[in-house]
Protein backbone atom coordinates (compact mmCIF):
# COMPACT_ATOMS: atom_id res chain seq x y z
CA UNK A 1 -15.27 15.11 26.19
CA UNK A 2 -13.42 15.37 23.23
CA UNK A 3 -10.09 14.33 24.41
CA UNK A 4 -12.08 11.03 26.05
CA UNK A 5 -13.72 10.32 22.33
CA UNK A 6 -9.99 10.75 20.56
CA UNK A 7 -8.61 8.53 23.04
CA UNK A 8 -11.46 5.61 23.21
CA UNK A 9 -10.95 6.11 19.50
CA UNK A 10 -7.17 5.70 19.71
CA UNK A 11 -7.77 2.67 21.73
CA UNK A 12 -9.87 1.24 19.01
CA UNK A 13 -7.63 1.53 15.95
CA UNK A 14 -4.55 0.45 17.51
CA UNK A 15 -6.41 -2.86 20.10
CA UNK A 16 -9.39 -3.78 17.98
CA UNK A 17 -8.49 -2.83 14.27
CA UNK A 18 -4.76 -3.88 14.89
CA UNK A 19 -3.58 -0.95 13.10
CA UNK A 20 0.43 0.67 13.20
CA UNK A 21 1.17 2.88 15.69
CA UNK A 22 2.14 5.31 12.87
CA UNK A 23 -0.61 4.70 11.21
CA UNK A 24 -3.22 5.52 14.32
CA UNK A 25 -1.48 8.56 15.02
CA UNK A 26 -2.03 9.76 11.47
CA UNK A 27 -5.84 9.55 12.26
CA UNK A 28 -5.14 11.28 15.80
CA UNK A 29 -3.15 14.13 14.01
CA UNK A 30 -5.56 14.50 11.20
CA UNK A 31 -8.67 14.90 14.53
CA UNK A 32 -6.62 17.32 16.41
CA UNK A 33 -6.33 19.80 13.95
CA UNK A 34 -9.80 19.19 12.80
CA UNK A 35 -10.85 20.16 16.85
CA UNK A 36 -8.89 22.73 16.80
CA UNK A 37 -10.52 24.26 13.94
CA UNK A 38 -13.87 23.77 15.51
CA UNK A 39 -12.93 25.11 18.36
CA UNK A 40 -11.77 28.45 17.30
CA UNK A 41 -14.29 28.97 13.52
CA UNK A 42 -17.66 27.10 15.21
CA UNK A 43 -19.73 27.99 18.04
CA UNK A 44 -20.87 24.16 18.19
CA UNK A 45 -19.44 21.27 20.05
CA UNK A 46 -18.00 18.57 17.49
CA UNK A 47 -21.09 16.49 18.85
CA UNK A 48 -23.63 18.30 17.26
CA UNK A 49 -21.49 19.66 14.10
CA UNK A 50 -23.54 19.60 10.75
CA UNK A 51 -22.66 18.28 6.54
CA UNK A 52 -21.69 21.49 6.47
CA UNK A 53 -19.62 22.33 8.74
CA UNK A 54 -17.39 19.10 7.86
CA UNK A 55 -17.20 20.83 4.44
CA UNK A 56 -16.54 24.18 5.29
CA UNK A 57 -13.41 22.23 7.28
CA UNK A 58 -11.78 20.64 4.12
CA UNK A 59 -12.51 24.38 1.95
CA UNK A 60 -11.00 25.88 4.48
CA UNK A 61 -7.59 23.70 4.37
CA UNK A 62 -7.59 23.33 0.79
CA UNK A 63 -7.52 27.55 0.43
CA UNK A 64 -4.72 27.44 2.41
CA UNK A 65 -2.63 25.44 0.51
CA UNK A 66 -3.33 22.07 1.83
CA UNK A 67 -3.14 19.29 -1.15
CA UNK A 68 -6.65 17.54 -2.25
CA UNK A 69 -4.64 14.20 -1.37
CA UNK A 70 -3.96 15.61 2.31
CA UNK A 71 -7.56 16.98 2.51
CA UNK A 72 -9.12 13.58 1.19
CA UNK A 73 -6.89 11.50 3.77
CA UNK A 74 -8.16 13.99 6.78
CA UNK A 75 -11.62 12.92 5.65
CA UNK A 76 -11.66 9.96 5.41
CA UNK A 77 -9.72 10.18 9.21
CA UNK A 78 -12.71 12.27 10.43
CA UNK A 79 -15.54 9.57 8.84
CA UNK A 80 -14.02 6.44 10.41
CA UNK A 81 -13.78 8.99 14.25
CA UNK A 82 -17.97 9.35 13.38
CA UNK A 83 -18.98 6.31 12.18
CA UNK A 84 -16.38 4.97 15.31
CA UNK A 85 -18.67 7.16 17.54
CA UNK A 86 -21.86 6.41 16.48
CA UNK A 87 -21.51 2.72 16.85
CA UNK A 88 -19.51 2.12 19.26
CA UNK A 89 -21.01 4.96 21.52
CA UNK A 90 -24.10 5.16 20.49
CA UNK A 91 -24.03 9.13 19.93
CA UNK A 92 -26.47 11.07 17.96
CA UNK A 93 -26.33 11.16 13.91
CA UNK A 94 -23.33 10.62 11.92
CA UNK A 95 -22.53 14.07 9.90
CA UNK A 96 -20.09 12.67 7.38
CA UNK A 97 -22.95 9.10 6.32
CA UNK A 98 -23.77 10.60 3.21
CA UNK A 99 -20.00 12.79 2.47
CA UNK A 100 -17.98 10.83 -0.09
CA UNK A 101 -14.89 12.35 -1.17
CA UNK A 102 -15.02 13.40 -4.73
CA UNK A 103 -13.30 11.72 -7.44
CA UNK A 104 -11.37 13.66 -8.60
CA UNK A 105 -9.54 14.09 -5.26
CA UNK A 106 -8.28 10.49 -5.58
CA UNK A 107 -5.01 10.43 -7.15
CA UNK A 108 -4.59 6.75 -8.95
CA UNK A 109 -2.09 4.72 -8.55
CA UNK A 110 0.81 4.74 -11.56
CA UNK A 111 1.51 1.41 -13.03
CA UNK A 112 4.01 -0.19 -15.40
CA UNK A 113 2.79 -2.25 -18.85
CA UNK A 114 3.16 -5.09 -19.50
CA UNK A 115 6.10 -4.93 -21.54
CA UNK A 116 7.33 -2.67 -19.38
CA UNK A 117 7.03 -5.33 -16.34
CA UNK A 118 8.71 -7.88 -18.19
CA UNK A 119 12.02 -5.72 -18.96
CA UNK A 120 12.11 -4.54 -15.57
CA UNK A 121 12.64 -8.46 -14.61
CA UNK A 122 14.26 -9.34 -17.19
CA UNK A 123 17.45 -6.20 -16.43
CA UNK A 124 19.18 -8.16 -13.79
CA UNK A 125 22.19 -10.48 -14.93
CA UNK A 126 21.08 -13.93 -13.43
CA UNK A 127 24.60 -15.16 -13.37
CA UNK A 128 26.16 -13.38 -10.85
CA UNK A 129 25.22 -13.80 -7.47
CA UNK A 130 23.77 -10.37 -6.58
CA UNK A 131 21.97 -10.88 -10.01
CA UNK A 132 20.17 -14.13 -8.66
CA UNK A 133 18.70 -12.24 -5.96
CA UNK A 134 17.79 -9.24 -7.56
CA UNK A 135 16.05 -11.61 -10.23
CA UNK A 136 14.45 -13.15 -7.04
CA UNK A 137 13.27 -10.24 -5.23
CA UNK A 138 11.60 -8.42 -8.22
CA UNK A 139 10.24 -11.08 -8.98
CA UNK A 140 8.67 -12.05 -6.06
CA UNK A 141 7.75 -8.16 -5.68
CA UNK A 142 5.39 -8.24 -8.93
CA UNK A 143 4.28 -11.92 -7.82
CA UNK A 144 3.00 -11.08 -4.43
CA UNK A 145 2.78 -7.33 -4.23
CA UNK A 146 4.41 -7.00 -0.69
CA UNK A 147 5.31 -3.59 0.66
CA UNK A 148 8.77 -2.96 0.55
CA UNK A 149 8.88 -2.95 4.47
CA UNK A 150 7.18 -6.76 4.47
CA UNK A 151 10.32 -8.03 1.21
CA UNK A 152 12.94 -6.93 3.57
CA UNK A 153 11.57 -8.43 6.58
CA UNK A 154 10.79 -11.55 4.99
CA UNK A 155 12.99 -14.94 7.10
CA UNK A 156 13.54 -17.90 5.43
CA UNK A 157 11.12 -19.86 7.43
CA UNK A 158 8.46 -17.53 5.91
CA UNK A 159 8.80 -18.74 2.47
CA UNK A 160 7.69 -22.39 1.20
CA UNK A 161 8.57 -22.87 -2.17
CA UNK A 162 7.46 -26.01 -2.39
CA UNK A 163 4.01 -24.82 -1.80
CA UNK A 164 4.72 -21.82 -3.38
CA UNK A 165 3.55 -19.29 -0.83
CA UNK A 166 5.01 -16.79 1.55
CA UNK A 167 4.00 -15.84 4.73
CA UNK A 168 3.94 -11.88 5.11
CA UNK A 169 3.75 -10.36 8.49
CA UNK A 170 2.06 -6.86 7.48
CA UNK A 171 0.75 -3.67 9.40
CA UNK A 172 -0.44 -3.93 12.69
CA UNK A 173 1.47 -7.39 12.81
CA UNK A 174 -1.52 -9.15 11.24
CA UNK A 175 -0.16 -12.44 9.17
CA UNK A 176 -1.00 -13.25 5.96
CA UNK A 177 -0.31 -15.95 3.53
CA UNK A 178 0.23 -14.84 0.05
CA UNK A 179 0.61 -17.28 -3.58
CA UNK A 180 4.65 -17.32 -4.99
CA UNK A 181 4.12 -18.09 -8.51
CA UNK A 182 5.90 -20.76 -10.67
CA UNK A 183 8.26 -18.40 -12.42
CA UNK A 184 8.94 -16.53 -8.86
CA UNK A 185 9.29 -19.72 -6.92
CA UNK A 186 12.14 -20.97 -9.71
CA UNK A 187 14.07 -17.71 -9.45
CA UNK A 188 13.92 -17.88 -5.81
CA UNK A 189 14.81 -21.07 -5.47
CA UNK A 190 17.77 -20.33 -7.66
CA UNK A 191 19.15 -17.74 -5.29
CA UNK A 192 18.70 -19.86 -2.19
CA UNK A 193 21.10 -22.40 -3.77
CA UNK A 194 23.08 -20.38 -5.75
CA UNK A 195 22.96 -16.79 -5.09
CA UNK A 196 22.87 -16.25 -1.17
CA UNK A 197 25.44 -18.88 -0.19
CA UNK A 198 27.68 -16.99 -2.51
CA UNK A 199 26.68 -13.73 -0.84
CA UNK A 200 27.08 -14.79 2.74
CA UNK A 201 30.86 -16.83 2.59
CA UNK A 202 29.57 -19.20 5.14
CA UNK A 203 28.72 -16.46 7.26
CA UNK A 204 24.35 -16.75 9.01
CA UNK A 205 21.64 -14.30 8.39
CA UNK A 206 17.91 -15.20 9.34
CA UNK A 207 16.83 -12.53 6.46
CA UNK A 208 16.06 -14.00 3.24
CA UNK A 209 17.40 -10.85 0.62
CA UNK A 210 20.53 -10.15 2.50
CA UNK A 211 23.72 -7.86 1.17
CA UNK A 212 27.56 -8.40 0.41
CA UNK A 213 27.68 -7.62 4.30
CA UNK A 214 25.54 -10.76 5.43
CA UNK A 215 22.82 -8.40 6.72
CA UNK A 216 19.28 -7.93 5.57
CA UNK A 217 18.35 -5.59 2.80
CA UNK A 218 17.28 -2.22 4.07
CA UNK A 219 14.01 -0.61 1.91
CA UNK A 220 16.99 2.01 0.87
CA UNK A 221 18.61 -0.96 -0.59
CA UNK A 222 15.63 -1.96 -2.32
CA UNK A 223 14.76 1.85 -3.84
CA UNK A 224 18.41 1.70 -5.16
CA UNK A 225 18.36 -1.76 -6.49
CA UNK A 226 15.23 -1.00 -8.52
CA UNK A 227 16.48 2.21 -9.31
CA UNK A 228 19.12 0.52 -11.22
CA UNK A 229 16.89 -1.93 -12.89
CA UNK A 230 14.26 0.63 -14.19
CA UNK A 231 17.23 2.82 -15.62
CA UNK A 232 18.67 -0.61 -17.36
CA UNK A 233 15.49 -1.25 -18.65
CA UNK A 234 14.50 2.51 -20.11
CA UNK A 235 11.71 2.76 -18.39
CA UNK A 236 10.84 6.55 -18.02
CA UNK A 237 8.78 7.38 -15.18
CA UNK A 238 9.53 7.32 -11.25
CA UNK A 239 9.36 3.55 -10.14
CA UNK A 240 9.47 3.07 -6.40
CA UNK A 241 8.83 -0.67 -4.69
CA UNK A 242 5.07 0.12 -4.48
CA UNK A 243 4.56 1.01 -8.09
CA UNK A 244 5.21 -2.86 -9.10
CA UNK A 245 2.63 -3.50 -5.77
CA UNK A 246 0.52 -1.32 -7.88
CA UNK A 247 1.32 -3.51 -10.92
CA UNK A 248 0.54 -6.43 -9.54
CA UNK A 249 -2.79 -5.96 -8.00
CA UNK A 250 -3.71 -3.88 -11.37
CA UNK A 251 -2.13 -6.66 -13.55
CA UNK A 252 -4.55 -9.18 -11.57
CA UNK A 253 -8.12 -7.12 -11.92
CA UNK A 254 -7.25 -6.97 -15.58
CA UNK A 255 -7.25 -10.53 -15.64
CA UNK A 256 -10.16 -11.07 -13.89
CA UNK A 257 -9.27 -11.30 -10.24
CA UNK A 258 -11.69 -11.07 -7.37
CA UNK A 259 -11.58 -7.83 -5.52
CA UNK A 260 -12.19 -9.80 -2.47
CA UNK A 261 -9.31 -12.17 -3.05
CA UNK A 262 -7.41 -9.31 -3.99
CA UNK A 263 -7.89 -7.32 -0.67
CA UNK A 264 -6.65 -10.09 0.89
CA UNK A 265 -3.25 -10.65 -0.98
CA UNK A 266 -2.45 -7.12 -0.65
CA UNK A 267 -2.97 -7.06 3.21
CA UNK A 268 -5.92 -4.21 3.06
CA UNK A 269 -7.90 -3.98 6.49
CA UNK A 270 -10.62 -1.93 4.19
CA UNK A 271 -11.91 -3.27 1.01
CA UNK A 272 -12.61 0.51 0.03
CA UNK A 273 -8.74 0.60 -0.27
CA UNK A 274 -8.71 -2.26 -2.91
CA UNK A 275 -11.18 -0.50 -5.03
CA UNK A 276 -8.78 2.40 -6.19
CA UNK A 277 -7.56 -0.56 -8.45
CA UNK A 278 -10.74 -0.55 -9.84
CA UNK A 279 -10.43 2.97 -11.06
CA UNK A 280 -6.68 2.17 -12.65
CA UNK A 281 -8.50 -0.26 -14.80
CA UNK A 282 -11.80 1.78 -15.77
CA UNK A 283 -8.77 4.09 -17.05
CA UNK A 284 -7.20 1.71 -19.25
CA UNK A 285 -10.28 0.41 -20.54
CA UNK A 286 -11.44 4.39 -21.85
CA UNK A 287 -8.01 4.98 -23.29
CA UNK A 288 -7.64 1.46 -24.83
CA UNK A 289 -11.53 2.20 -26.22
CA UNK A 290 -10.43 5.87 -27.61
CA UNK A 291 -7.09 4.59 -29.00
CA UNK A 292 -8.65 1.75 -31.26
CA UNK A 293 -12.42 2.69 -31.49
CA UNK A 294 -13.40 3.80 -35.13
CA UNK A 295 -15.62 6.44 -33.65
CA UNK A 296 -13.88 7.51 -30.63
């Protein structure tokens, strides 16, 4: 029975939700182990399993070692598996309705400033040709806030700069249509006419960031490009390609955005995802409040 419920459950994250392969196997990893653990520590089937006993679970892999961020990622794979049960099959009560995982076992996001931001894209020499595109492509990266996986898949006939949008095939496949920017759209627009020709010598690549070598940029590429950048600009803390898609959707809540509009920008199949942005920003408000209040 509980090889049938992982695999109907299998089905359903990878058919109906669309999700990765990768990422569905994540959740089937995360449920094996917890089965096993029922298996050997509880003399109940996983149907009938308690609050409790889902706790007693995530104490007993955090005493061995296991990170809170590991432990809070298994839970949150063992509440979608119940809630996927008890809808969809119509089984009993739902053990984990009323678990949340704690707060502090959320580890926000890091993001740059402002300032910071803006000497990131301003580090690249815009003259040269592989300066045009990295202009372009961090741009574009703290414009749109595309994983690095969906920049270096991007083809030219995903990208209308004259509407000023890009087309972003994300996980699972799923399509989405995300807003360029004016100040993106000119940089890009620069390196399509004078940066990439330059780079490919009248040789043909389909990819839209390509290399010295006319192929596509690989997301190694893109680490050590920004790399490069962050160290040019004195930035000291660990930047990766996601921490500007941190930026970005941070940037935008602090201006006001919709969370809603937000979720849908970034690609999220959950909204619950989007709303670890709203923590950043709670964050920034108390230590903006602290540093300037009178009576802190």
């Amino acid at each position: 029975m509980w090889e049938q419920a992982l695999d109907s459950f299998h089905h359903y994250l990878t058919v109906e939700r669309g999700l990765s392969q990768n990422t569905s196997s994540a959740y089937i990893s995360d449920l094996q182990r917890f089965g096993t653990y029922v298996q050997e520590h509880s003399g109940q089937s996983w149907q009938h399993l308690q609050r409790v006993d889902i706790t007693a679970y995530l104490a007993a892999r955090r005493q061995h070692g296991v990170s809170a961020r590991t432990t809070a990622r298994e839970l949150v794979s063992i509440k979608a598996f119940y809630r996927f049960v008890c809808e969809h099959e119509a089984r009993g009560e739902n053990p984990t309705a009323h678990l949340g995982s704690p707060r502090q076992w959320q580890r926000l996001p890091r993001v740059l400033s402002y300032a910071e931001v803006e000497r990131l894209l301003q580090a690249p020499d815009s003259r040269s040709p592989s300066g045009k595109r990295d202009t372009a492509l961090l741009e574009v990266l703290y414009a749109t806030g595309l994983r690095a996986s969906e920049l270096v898949g991007l083809t030219l006939t995903d990208v209308d700069t004259r509407a000023g949008c890009v087309k972003v095939r994300g996980k699972g496949g799923k399509e989405r249509l995300v807003p360029l920017g004016e100040i993106a759209t000119t940089h890009l627009d620069d390196y399509l006419l004078h940066g990439r020709p330059r780079l490919l010598q009248q040789r043909q690549s389909a990819y839209l960031f390509v290399n010295r070598s006319a192929g596509g940029l690989t997301r190694q590429g893109l680490w050590k490009i920004i790399k490069k950048y962050v160290q040019q600009a004195e930035i000291y803390q660990s930047v990766s390609p996601h921490t500007l898609r941190h930026s970005f959707a941070t940037h935008l809540l602090q201006g006001g955005a919709d969370l809603r509009v937000l979720q849908q920008m970034l690609g999220h199949a959950d909204l619950t995802t989007t709303q670890v942005y709203t923590h950043v920003v709670q964050q920034h408000l108390h230590t903006v409040y602290h540093t300037f209040h009178p009576r802190p």
